[in-house]
Protein backbone atom coordinates (compact mmCIF):
# COMPACT_ATOMS: atom_id res chain seq x y z
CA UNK A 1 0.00 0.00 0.00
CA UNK A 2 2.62 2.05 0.81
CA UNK A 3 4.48 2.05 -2.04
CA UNK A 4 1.37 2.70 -4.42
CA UNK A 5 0.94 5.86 -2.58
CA UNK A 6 4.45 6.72 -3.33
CA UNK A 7 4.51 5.89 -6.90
CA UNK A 8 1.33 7.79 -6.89
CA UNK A 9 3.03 10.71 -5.49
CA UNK A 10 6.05 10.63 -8.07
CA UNK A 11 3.66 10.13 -10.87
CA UNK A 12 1.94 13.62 -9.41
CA UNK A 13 5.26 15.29 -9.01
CA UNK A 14 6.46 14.26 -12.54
CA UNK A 15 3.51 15.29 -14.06
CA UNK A 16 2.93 18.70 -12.34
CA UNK A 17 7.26 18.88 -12.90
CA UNK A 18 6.71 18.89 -16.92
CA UNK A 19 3.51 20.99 -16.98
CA UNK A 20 5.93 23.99 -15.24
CA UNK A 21 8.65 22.94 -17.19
CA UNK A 22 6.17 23.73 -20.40
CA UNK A 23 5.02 27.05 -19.00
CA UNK A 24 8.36 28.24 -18.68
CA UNK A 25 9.73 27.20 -21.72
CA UNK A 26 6.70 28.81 -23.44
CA UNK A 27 7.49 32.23 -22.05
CA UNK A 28 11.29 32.29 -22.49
CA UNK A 29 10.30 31.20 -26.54
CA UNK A 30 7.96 34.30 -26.72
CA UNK A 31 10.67 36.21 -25.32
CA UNK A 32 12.97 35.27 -27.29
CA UNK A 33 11.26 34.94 -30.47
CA UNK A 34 10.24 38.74 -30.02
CA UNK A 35 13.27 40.61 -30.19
CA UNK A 36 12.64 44.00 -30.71
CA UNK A 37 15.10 46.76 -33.10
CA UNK A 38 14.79 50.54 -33.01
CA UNK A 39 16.15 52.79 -35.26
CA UNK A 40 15.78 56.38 -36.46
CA UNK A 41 13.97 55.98 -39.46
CA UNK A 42 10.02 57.07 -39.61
CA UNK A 43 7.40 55.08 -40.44
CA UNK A 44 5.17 56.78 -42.80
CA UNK A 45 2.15 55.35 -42.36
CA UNK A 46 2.35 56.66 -38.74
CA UNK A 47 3.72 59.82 -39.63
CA UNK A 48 1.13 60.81 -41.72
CA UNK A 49 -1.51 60.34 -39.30
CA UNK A 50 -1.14 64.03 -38.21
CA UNK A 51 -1.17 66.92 -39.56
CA UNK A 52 1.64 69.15 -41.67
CA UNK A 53 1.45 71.74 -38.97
CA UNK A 54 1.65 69.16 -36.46
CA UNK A 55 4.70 66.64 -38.38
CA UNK A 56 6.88 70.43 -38.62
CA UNK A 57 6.36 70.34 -34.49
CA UNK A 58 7.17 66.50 -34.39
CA UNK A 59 10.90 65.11 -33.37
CA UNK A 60 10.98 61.35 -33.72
CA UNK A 61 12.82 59.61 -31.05
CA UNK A 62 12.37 55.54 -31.85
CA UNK A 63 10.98 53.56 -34.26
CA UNK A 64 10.35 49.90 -33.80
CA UNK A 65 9.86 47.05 -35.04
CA UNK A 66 8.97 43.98 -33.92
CA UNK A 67 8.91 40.48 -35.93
CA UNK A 68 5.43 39.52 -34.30
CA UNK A 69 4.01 43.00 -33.14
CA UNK A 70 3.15 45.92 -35.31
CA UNK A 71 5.64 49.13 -35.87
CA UNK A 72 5.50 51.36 -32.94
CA UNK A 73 7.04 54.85 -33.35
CA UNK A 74 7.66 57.49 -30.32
CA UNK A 75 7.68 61.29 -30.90
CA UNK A 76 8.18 64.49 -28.85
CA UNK A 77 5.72 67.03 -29.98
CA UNK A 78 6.57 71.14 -29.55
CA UNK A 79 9.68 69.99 -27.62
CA UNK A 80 7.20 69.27 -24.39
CA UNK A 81 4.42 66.28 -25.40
CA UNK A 82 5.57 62.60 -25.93
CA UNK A 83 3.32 61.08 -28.30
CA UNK A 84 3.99 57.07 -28.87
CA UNK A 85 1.92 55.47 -31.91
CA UNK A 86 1.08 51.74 -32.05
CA UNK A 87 -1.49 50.13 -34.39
CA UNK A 88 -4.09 48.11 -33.14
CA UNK A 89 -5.76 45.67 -34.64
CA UNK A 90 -9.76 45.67 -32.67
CA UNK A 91 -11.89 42.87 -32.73
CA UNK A 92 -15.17 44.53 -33.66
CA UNK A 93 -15.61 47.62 -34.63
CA UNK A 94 -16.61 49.60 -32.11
CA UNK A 95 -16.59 53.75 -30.66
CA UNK A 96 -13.47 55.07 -28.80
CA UNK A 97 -15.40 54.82 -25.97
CA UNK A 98 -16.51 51.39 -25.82
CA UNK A 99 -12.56 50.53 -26.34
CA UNK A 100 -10.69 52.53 -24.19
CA UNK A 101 -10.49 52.21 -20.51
CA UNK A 102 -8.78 54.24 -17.95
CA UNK A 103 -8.26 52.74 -14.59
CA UNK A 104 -6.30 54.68 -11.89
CA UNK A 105 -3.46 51.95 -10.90
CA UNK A 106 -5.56 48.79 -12.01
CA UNK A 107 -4.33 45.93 -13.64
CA UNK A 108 -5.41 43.52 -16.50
CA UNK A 109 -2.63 41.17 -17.25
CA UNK A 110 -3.29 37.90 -17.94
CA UNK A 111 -1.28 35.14 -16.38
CA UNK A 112 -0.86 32.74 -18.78
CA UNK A 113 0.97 35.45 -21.03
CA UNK A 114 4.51 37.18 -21.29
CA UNK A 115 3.94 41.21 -21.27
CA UNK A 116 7.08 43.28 -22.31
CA UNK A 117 7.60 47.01 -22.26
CA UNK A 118 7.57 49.39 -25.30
CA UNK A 119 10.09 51.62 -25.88
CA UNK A 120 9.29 55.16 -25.17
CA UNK A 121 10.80 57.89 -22.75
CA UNK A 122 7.95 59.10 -20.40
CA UNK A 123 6.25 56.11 -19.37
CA UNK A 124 5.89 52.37 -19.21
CA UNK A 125 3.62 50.72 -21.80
CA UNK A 126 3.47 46.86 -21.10
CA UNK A 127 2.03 44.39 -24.51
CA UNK A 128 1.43 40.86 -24.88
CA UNK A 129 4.02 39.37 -26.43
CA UNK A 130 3.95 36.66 -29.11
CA UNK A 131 2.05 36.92 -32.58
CA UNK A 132 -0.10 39.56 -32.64
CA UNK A 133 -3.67 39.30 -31.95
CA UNK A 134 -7.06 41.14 -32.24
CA UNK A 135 -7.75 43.62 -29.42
CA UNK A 136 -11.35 44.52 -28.12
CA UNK A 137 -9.78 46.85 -24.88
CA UNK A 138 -6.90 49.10 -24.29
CA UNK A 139 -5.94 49.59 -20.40
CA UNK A 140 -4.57 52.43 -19.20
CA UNK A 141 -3.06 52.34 -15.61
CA UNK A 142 -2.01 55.75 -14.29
CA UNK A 143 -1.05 57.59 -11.17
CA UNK A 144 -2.70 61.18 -9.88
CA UNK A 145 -3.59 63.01 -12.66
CA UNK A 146 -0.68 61.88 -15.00
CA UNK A 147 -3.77 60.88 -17.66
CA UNK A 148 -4.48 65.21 -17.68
């Protein structure tokens, strides 16, 4: 009897052994299959999202690339506003509104997933990592009125 109970045990410890062992080799692959590279060169299709007046006010710090995100690229406007531009590809389509939430200092990470910080200068930006995939919500976390 007893030694059922302890091949029972081994057979659990095995078992719950290799499930970690997959977990963690899942999120070192993501992380290393998503190397980023920034360089100074703009992206036009983000550049040309604003206006002439506004692109003679904008400095591009960082563009990047990603091989399974989209291009994101990172600007200083009028020498005062950072202004970081990442495509998103929605779900559904649906009103600013109904897309965008802002949550002072909540969280919506999932666990099973590796999040990895964006490049930019004047705060922290945090996205899946991995191929991309359709978004239905944006998060924003913020402290005090930082969101102003």
């Amino acid at each position: 009897m007893k030694k059922t109970t302890h091949k029972r045990l081994i057979i659990v410890i095995t078992l719950f052994s290799i499930f970690l062992l997959a977990i963690f080799s899942k999120i070192i692959y993501t992380m290393i299959d998503d190397h980023e590279t920034s360089s100074k060169i703009p992206l036009m299709e983000h550049y040309n999202l604003f206006t002439k007046e506004a692109q003679n006010k904008l400095e591009l710090l960082a563009t990047t690339t990603s091989r399974n995100r989209e291009t994101t690229s990172s600007y200083i406007y009028d020498k005062v506003f950072n202004v970081f531009v990442l495509k998103v590809i929605l779900t559904k389509n649906n009103s600013l509104k109904n897309i965008i939430n802002y949550q002072n200092e909540s969280s919506h990470v999932t666990m099973n997933a590796v999040y990895s910080g964006l490049s930019n200068y004047n705060m922290k930006m945090n996205i899946k990592s991995g191929a991309s995939v359709t978004t239905s919500t944006v998060h924003f976390k913020f402290n005090g009125d930082s969101i102003k």
